[in-house]
PDB file of N, CA and C in Angstrom:
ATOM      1  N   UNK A   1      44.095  37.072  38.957  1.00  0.00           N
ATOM      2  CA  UNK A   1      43.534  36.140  38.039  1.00  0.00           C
ATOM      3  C   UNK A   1      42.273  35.562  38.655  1.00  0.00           C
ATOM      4  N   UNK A   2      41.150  35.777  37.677  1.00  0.00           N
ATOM      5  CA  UNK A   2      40.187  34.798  38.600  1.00  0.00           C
ATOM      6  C   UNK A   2      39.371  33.769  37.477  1.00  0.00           C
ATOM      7  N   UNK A   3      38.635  33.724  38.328  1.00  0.00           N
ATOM      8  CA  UNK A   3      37.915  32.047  37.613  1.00  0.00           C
ATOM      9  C   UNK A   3      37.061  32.382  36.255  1.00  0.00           C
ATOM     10  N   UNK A   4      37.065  31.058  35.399  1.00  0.00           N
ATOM     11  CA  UNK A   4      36.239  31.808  34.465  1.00  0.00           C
ATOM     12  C   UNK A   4      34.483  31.543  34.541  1.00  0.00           C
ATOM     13  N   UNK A   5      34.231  32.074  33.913  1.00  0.00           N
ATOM     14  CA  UNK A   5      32.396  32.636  34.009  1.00  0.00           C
ATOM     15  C   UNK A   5      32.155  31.181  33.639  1.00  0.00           C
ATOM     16  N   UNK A   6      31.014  30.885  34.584  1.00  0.00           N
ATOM     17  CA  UNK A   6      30.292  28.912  34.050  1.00  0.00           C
ATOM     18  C   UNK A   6      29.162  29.918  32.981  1.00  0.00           C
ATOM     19  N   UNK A   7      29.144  29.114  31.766  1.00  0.00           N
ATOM     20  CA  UNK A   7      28.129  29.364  31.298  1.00  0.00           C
ATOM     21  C   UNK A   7      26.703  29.171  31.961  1.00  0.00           C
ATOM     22  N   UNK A   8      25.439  30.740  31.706  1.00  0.00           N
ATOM     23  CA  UNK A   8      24.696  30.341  32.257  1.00  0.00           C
ATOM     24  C   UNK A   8      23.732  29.870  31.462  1.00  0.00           C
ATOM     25  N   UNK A   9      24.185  28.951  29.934  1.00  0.00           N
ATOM     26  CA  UNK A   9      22.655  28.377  29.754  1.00  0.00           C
ATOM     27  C   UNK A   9      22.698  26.904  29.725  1.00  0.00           C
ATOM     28  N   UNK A  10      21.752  26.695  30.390  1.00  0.00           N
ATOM     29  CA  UNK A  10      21.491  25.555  31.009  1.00  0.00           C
ATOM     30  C   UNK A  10      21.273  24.391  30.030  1.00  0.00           C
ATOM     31  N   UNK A  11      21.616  23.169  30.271  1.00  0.00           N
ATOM     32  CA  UNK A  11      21.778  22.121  28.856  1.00  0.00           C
ATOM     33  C   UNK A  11      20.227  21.667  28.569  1.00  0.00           C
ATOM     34  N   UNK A  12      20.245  21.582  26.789  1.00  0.00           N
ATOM     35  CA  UNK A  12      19.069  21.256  26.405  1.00  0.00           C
ATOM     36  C   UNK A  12      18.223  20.229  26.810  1.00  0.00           C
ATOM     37  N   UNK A  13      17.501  20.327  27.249  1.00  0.00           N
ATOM     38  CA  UNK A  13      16.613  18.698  27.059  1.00  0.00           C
ATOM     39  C   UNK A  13      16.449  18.091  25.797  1.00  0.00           C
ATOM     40  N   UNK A  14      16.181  16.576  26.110  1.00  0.00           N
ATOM     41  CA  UNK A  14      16.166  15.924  24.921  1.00  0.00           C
ATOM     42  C   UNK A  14      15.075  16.610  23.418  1.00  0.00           C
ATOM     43  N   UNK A  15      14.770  16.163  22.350  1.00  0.00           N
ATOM     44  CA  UNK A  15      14.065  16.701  21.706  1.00  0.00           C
ATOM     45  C   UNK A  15      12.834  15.915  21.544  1.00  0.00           C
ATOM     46  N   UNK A  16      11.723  16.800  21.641  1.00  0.00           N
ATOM     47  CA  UNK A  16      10.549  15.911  21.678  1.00  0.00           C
ATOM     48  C   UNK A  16      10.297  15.475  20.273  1.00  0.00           C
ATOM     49  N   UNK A  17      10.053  13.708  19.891  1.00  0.00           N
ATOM     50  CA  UNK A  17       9.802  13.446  18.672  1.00  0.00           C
ATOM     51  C   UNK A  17       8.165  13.643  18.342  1.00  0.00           C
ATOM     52  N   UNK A  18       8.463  13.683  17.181  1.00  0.00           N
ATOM     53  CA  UNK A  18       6.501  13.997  16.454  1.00  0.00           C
ATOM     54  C   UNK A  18       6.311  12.650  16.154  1.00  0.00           C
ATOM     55  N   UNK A  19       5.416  12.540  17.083  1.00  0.00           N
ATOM     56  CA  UNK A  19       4.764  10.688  16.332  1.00  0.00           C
ATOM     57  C   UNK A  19       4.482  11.035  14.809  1.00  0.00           C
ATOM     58  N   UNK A  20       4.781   9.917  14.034  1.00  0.00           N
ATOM     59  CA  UNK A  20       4.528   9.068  12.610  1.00  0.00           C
ATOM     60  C   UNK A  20       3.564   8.725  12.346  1.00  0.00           C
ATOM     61  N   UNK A  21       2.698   9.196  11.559  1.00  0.00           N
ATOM     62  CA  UNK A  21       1.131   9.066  10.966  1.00  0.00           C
ATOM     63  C   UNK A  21       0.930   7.726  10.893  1.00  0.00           C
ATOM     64  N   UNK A  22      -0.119   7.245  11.376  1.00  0.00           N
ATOM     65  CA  UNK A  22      -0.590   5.925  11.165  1.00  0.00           C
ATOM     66  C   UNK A  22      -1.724   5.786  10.549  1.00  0.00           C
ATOM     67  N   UNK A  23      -2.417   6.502  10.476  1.00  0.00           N
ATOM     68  CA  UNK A  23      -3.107   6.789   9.251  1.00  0.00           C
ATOM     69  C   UNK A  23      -3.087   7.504   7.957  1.00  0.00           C
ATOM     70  N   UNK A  24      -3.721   6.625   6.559  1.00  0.00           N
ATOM     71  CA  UNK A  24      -3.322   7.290   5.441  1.00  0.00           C
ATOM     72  C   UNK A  24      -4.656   7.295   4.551  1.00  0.00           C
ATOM     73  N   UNK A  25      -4.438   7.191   3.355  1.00  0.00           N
ATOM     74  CA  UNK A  25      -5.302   7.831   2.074  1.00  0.00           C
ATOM     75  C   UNK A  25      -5.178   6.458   1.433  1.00  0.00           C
ATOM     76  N   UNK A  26      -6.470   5.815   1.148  1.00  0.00           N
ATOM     77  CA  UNK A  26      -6.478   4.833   0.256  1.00  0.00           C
ATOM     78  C   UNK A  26      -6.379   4.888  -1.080  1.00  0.00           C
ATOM     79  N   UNK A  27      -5.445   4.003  -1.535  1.00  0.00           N
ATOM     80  CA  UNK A  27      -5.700   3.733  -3.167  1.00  0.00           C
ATOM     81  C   UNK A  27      -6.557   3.897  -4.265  1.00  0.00           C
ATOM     82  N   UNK A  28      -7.554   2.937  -3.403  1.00  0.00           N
ATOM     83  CA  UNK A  28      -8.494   2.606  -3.847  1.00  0.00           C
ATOM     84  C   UNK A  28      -9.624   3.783  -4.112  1.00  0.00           C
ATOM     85  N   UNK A  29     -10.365   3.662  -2.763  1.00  0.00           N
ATOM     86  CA  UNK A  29     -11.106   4.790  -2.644  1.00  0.00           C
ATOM     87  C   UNK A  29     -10.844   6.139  -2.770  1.00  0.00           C
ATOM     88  N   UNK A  30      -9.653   6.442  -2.036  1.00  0.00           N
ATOM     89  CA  UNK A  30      -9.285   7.643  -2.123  1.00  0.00           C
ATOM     90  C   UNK A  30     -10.236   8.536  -0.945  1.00  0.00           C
ATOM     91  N   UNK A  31     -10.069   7.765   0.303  1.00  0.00           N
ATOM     92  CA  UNK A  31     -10.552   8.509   0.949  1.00  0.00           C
ATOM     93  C   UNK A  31      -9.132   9.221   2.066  1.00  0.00           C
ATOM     94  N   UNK A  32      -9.132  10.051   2.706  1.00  0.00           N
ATOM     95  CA  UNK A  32      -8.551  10.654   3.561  1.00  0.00           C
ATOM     96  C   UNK A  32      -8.426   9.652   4.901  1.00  0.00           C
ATOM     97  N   UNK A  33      -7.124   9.659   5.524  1.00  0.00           N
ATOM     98  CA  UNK A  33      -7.051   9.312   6.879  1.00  0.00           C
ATOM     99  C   UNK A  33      -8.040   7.864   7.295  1.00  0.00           C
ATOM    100  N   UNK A  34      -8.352   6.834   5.713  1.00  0.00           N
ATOM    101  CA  UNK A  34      -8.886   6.040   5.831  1.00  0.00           C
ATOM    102  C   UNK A  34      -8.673   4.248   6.530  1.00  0.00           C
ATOM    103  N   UNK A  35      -7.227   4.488   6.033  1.00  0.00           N
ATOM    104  CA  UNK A  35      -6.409   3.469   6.378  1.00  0.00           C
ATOM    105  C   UNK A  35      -5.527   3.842   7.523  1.00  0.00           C
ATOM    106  N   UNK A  36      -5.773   2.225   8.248  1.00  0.00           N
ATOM    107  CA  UNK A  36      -5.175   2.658   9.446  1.00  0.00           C
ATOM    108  C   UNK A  36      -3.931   0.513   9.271  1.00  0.00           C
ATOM    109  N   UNK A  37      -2.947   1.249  10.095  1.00  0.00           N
ATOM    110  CA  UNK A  37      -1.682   0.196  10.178  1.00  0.00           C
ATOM    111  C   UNK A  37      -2.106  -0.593  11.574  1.00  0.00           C
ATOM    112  N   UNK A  38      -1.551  -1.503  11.866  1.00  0.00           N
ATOM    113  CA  UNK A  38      -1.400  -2.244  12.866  1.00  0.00           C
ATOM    114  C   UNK A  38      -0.514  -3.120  12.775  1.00  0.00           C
ATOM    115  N   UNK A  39       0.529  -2.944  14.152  1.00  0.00           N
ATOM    116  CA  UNK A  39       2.213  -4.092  13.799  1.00  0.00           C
ATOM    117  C   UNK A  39       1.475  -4.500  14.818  1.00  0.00           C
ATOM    118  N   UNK A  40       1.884  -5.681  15.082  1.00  0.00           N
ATOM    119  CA  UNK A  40       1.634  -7.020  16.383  1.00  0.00           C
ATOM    120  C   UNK A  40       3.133  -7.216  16.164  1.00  0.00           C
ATOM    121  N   UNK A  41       4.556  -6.243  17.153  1.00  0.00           N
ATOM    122  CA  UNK A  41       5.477  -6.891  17.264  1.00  0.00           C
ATOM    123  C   UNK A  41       5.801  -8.263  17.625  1.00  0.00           C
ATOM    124  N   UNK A  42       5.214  -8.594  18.758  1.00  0.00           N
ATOM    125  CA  UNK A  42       5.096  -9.800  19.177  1.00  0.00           C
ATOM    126  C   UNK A  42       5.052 -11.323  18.012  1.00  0.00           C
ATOM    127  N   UNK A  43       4.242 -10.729  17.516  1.00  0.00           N
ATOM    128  CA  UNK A  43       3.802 -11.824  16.372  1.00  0.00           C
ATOM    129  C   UNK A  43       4.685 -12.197  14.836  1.00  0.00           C
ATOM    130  N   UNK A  44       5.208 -10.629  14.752  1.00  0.00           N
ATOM    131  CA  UNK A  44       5.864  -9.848  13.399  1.00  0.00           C
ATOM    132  C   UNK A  44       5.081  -9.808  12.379  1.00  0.00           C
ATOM    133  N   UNK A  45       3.931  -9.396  12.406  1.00  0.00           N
ATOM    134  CA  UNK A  45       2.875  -8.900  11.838  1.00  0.00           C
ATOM    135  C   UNK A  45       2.663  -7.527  11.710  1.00  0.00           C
ATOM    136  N   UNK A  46       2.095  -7.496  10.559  1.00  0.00           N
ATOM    137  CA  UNK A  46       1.651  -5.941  10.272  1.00  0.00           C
ATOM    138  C   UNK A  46       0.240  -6.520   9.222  1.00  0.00           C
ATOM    139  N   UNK A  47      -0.801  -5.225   9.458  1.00  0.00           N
ATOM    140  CA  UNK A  47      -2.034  -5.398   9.141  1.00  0.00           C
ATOM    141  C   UNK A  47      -2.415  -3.651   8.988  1.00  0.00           C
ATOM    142  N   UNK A  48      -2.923  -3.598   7.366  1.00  0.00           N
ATOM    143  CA  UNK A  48      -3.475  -2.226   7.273  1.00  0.00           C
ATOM    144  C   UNK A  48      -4.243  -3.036   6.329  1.00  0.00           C
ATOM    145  N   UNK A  49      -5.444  -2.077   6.769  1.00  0.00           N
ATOM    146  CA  UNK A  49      -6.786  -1.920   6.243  1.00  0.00           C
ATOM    147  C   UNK A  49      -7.597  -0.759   6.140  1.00  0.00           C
ATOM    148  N   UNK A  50      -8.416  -0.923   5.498  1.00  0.00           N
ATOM    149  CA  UNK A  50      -9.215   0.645   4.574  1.00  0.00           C
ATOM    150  C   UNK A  50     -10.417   0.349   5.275  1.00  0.00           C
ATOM    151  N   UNK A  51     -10.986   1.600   5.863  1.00  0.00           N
ATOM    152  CA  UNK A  51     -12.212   1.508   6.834  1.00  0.00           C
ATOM    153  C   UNK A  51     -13.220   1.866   6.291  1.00  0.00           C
ATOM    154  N   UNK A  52     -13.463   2.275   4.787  1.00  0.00           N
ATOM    155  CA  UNK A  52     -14.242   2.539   4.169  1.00  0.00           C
ATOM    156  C   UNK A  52     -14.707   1.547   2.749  1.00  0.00           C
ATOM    157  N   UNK A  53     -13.533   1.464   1.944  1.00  0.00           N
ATOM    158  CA  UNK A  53     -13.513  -0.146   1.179  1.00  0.00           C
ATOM    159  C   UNK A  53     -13.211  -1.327   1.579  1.00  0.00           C
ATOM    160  N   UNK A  54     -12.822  -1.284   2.978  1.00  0.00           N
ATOM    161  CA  UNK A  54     -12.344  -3.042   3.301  1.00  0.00           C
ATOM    162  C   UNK A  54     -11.142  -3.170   2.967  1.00  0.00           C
ATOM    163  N   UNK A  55     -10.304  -2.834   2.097  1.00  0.00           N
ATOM    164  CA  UNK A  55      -8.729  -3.250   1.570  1.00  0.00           C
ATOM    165  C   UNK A  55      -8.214  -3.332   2.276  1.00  0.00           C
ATOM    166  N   UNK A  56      -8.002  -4.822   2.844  1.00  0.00           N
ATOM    167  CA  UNK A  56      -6.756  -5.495   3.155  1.00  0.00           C
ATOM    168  C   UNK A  56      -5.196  -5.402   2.521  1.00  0.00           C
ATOM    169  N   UNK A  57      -4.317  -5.726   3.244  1.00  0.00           N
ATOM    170  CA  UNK A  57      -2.980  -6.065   3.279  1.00  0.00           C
ATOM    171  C   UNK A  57      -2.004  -6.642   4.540  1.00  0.00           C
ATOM    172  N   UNK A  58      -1.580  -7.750   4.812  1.00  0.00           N
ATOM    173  CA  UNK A  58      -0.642  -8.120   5.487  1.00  0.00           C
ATOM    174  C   UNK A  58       0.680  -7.997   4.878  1.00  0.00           C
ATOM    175  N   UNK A  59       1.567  -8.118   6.167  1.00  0.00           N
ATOM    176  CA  UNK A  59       3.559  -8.112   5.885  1.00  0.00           C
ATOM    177  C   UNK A  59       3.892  -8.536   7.049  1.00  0.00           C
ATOM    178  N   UNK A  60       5.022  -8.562   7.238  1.00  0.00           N
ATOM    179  CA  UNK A  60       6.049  -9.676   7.805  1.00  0.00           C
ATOM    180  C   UNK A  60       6.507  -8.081   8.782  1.00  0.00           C
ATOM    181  N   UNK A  61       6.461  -8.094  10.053  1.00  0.00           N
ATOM    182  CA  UNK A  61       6.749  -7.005  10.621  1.00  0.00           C
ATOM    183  C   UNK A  61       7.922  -7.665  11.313  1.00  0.00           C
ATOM    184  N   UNK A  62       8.943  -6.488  11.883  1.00  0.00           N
ATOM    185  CA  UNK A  62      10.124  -6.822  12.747  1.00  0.00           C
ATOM    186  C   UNK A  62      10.357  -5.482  13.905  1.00  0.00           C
ATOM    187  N   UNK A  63      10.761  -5.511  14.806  1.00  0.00           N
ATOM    188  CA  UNK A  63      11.148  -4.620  15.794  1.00  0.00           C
ATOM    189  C   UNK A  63      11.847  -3.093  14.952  1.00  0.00           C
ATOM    190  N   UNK A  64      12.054  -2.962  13.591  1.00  0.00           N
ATOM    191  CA  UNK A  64      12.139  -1.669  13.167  1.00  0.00           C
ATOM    192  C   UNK A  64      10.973  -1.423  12.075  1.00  0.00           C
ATOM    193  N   UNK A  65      10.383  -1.958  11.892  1.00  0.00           N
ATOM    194  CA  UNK A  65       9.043  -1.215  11.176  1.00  0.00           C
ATOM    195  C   UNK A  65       8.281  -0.324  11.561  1.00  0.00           C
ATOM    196  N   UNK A  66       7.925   0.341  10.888  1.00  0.00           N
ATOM    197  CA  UNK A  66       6.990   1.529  11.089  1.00  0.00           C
ATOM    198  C   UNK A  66       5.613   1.662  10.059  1.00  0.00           C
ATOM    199  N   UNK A  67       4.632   2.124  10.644  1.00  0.00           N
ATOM    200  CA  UNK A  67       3.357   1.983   9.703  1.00  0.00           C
ATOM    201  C   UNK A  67       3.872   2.145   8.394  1.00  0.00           C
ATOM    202  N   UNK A  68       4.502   3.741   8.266  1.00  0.00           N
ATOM    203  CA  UNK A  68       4.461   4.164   6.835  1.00  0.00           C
ATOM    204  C   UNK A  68       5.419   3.204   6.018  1.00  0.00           C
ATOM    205  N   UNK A  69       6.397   2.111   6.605  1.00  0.00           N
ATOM    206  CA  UNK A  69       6.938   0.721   5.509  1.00  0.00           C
ATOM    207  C   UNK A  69       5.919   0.044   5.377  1.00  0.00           C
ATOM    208  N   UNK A  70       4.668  -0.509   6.231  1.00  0.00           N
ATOM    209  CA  UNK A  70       4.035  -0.936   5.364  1.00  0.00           C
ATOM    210  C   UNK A  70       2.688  -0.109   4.015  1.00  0.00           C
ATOM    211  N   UNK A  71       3.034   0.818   4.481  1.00  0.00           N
ATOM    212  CA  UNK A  71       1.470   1.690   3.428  1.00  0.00           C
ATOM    213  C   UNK A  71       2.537   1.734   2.429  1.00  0.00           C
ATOM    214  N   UNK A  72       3.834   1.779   2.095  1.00  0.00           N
ATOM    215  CA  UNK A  72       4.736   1.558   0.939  1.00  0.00           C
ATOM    216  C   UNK A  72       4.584   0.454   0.423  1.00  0.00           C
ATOM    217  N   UNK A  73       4.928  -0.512   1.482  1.00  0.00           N
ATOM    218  CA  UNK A  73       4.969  -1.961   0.567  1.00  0.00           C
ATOM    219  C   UNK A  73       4.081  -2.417   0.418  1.00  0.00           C
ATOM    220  N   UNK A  74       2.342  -2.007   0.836  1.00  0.00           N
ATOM    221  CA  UNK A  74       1.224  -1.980  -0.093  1.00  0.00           C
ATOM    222  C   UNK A  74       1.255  -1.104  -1.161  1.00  0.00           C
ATOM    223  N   UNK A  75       1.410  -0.122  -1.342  1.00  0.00           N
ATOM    224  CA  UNK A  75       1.813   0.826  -2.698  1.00  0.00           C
ATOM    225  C   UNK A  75       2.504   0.169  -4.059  1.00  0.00           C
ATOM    226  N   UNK A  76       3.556  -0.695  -3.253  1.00  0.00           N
ATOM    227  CA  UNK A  76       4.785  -1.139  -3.870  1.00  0.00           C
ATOM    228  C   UNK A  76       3.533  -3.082  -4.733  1.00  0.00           C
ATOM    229  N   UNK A  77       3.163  -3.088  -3.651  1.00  0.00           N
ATOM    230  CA  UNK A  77       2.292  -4.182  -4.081  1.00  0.00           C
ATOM    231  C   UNK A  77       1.394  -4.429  -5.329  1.00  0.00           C
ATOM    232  N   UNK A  78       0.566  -2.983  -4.750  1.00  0.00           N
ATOM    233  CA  UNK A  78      -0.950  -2.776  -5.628  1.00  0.00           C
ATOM    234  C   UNK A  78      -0.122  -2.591  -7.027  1.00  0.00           C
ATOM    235  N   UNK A  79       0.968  -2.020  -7.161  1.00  0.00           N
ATOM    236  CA  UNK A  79       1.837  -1.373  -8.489  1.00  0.00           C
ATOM    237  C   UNK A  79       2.065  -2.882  -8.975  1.00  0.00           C
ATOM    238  N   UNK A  80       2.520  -3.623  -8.446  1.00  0.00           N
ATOM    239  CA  UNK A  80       3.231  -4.540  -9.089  1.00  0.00           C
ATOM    240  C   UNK A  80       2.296  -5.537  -9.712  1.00  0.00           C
ATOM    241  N   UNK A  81       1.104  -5.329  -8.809  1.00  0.00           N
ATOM    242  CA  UNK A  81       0.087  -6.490  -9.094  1.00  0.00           C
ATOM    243  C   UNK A  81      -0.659  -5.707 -10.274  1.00  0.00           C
ATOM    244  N   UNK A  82      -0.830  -4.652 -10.442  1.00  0.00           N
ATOM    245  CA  UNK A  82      -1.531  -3.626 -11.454  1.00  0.00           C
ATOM    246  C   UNK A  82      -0.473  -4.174 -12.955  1.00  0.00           C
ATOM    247  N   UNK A  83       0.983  -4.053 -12.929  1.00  0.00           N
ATOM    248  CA  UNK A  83       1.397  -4.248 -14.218  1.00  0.00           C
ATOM    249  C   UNK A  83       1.713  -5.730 -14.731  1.00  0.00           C
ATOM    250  N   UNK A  84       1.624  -6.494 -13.417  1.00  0.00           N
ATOM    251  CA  UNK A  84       1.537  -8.345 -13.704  1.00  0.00           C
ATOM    252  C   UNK A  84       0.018  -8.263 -14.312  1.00  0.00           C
ATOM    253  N   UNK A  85      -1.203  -7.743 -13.881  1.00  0.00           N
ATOM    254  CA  UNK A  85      -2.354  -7.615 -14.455  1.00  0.00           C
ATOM    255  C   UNK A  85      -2.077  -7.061 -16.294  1.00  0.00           C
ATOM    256  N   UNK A  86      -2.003  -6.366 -16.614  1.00  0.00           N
ATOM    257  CA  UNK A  86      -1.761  -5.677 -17.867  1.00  0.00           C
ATOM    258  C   UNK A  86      -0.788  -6.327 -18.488  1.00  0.00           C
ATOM    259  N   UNK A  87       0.219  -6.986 -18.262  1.00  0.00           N
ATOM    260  CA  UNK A  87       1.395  -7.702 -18.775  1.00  0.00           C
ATOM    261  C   UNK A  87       0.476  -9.323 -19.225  1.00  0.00           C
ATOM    262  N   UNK A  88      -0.498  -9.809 -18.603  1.00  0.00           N
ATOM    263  CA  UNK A  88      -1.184 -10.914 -19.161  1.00  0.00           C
ATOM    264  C   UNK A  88      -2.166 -10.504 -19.980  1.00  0.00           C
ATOM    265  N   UNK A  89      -2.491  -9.510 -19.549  1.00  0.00           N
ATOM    266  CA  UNK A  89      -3.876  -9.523 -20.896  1.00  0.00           C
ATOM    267  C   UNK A  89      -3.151  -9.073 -22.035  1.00  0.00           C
ATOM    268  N   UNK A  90      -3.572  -9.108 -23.428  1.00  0.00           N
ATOM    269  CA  UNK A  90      -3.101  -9.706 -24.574  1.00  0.00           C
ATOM    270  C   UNK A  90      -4.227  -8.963 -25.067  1.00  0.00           C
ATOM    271  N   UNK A  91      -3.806  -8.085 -26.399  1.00  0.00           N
ATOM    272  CA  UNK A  91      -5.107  -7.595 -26.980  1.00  0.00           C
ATOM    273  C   UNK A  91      -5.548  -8.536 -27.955  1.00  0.00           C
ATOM    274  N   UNK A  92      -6.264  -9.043 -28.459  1.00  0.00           N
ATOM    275  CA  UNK A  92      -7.276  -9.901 -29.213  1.00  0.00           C
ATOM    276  C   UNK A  92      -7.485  -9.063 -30.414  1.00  0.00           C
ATOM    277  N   UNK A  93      -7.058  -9.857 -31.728  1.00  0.00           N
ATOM    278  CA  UNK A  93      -7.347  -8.943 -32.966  1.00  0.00           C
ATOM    279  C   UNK A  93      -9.151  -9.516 -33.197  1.00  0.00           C
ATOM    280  N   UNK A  94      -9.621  -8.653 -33.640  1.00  0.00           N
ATOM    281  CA  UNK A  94     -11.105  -8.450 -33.245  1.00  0.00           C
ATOM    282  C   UNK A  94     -11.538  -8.516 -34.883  1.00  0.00           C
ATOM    283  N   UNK A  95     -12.246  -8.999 -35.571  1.00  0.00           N
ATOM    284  CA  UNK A  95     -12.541  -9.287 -36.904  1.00  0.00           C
ATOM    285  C   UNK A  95     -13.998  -8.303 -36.670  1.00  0.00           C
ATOM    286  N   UNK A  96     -14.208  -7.538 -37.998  1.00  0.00           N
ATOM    287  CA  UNK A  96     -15.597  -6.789 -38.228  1.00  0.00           C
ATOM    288  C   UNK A  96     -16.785  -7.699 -38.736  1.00  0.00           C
ATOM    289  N   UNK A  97     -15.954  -8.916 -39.271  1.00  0.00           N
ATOM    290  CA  UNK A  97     -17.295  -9.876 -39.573  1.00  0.00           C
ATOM    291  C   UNK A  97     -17.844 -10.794 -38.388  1.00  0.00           C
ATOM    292  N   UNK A  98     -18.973 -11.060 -38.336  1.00  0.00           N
ATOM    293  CA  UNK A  98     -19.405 -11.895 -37.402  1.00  0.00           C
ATOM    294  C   UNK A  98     -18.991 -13.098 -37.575  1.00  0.00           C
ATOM    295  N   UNK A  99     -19.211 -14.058 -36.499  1.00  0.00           N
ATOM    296  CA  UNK A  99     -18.527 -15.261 -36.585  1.00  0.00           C
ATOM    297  C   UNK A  99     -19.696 -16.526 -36.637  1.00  0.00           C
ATOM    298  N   UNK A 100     -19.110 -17.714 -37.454  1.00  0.00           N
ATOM    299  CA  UNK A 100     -20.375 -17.605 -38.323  1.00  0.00           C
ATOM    300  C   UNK A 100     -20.925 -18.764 -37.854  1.00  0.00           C
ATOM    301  N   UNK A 101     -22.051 -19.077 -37.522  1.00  0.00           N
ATOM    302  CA  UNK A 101     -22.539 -20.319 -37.187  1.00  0.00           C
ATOM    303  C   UNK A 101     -22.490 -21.273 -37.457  1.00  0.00           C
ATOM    304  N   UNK A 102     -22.183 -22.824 -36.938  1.00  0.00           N
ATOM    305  CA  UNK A 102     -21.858 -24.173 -37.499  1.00  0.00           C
ATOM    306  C   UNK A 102     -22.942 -24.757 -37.652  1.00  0.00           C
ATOM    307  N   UNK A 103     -22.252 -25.871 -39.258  1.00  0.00           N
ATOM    308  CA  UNK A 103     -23.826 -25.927 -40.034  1.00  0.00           C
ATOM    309  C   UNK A 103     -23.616 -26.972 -39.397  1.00  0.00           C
ATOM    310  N   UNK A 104     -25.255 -27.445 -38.875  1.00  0.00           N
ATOM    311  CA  UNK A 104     -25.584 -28.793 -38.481  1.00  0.00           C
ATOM    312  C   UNK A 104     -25.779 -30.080 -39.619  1.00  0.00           C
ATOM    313  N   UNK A 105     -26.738 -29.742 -40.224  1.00  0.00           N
ATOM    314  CA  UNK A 105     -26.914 -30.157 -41.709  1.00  0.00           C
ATOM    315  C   UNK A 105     -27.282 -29.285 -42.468  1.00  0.00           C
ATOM    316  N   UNK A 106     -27.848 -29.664 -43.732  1.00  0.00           N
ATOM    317  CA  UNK A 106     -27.801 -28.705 -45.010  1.00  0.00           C
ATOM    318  C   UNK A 106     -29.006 -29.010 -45.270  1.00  0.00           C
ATOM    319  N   UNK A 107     -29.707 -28.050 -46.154  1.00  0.00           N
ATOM    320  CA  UNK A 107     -31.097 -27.735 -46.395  1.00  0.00           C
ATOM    321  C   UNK A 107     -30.841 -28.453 -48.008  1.00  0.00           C
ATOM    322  N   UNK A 108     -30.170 -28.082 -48.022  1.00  0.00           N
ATOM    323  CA  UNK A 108     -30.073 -28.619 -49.770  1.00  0.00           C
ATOM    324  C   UNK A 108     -30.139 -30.145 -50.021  1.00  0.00           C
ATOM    325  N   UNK A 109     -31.160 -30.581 -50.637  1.00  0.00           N
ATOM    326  CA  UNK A 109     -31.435 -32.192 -50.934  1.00  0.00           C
ATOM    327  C   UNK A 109     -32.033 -31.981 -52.133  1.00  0.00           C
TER     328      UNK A 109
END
């Protein structure tokens, strides 16, 4: 009887992760790789901005955030603020006659 065979393959190393895009595509502009994130764990801040239009956005950052929660919850933002926009305006029934000037006095004596 003899011993059994040690396997010879050798144990995996860990798996290398793919960093998480921190840059994205603006809304607005629609430019490529325009917007860039910034968390200040320390602070619990998060800050993305558009390097080509200026578009701002702040959020409330915590020790599990990641850029791409906040380029959502600007997404999630611009959407919400887009249909609170459209939900107040009110279409105006629009008359074909002109509207008519107030008489000061009258010519007629």
């Amino acid at each position: 009887m003899g011993k059994r065979k040690k396997s010879s393959r050798k144990p995996a190393g860990p798996r290398k992760k793919e960093p998480l895009e921190t840059n994205f595509t603006c809304l607005f502009c629609h430019h490529d790789k325009s917007v860039s994130v910034r968390i200040d764990r320390k602070e619990g801040v998060a800050q993305l901005f558009c390097k080509v239009c200026d578009q701002r956005y702040q959020s409330k950052a915590n020790h599990l955030t990641e850029p791409i929660d906040i380029y959502s919850e600007w997404i999630d933002a611009a959407d919400a603020a887009e249909r609170e926009a459209s939900s107040v305006r009110r279409p105006t029934a629009s008359s074909s006659r002109p509207a008519r000037a107030p008489s000061v006095g009258s010519d007629e004596d």
